[in-house]
Protein backbone atom coordinates (compact mmCIF):
# COMPACT_ATOMS: atom_id res chain seq x y z
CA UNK A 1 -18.99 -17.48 -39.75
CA UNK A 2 -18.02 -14.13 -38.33
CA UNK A 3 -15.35 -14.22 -35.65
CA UNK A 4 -14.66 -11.50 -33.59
CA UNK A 5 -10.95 -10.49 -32.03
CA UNK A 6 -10.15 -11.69 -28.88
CA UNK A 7 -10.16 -7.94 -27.55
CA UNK A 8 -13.30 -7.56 -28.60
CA UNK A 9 -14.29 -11.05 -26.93
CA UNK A 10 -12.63 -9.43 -23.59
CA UNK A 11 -14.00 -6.24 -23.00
CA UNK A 12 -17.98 -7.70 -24.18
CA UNK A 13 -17.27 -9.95 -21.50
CA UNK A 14 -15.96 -7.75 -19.21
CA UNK A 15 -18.93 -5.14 -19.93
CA UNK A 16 -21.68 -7.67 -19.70
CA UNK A 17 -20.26 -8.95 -16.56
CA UNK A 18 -20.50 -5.41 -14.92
CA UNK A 19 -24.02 -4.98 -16.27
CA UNK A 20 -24.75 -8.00 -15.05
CA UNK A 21 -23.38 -7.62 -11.86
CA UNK A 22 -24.57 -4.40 -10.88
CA UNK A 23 -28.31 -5.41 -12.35
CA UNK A 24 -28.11 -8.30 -9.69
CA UNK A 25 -26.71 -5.87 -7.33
CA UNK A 26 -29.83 -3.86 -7.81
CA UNK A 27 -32.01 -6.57 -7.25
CA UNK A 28 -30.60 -6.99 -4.11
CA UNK A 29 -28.94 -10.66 -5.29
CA UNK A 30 -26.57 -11.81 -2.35
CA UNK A 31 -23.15 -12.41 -4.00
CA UNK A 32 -23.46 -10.33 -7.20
CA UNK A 33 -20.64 -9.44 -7.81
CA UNK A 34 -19.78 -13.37 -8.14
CA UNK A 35 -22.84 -14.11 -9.84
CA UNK A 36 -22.37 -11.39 -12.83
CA UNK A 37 -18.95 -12.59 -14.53
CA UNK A 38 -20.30 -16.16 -13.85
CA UNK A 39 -23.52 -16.13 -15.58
CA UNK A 40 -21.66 -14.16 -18.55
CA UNK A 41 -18.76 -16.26 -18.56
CA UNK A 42 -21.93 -19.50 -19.17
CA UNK A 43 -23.40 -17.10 -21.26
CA UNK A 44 -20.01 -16.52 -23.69
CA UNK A 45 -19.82 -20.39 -23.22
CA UNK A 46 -23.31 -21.59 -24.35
CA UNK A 47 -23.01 -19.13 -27.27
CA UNK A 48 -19.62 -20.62 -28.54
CA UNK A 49 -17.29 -17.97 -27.58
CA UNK A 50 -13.76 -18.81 -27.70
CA UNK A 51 -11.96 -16.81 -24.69
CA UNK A 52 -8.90 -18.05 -23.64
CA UNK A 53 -6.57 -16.19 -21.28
CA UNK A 54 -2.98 -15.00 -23.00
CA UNK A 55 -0.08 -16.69 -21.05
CA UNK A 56 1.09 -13.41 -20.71
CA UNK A 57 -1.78 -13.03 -17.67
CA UNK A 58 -1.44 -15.64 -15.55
CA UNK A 59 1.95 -14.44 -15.08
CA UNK A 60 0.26 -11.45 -13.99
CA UNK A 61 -1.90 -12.72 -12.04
CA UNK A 62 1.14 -14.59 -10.04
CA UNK A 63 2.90 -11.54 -9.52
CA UNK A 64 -0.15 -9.88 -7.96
CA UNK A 65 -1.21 -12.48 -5.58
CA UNK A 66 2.34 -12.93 -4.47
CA UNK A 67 2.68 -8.96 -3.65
CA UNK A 68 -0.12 -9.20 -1.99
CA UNK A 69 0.20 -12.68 0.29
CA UNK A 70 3.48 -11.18 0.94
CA UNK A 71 1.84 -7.77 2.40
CA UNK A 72 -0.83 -9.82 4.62
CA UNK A 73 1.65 -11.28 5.88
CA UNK A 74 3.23 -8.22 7.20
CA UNK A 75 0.19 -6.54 8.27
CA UNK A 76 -0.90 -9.80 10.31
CA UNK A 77 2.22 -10.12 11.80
CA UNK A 78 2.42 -6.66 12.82
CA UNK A 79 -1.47 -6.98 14.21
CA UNK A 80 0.05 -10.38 16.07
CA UNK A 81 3.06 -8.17 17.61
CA UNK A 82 0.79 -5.38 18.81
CA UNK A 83 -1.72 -8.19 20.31
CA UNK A 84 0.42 -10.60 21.97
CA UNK A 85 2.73 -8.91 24.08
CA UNK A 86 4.44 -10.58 26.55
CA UNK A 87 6.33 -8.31 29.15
């Protein structure tokens, strides 16, 4: 049985969830840019695909959500500041 790299796996997944994605966008699908990496993520799954994530990314993927929970937080409390004043 052939297997392909995992970087391969990646960016076929990553290319057929854009083409999905922007077919259902097209069509006029509500939500396609959820619906494309799902229905090629159960595509990739039906067809035996082994993608799994390097551990390497979900400490990425910490990193990013925490700069960016950390800049909402600024931004709301400035929009808080400028709409409750008292005085």
């Amino acid at each position: 049985m052939f297997r392909f790299s995992p970087v391969g796996l990646w960016a076929a997944f990553f290319l057929g969830s854009v083409a999905l994605a922007v077919g259902l966008h097209w069509a006029s699908f509500p939500a396609a840019t959820l619906l494309g990496p799902l229905l090629a993520g159960v595509a990739f799954a039906l067809g035996g695909a082994d993608l799994t994530m390097p551990r390497w990314a979900f400490a990425v993927r910490k990193l990013w959500w925490a700069a960016w929970s950390v800049n909402m937080q600024q931004k709301n409390a400035q929009v808080d500041a400028n709409d409750w004043r008292v005085a």
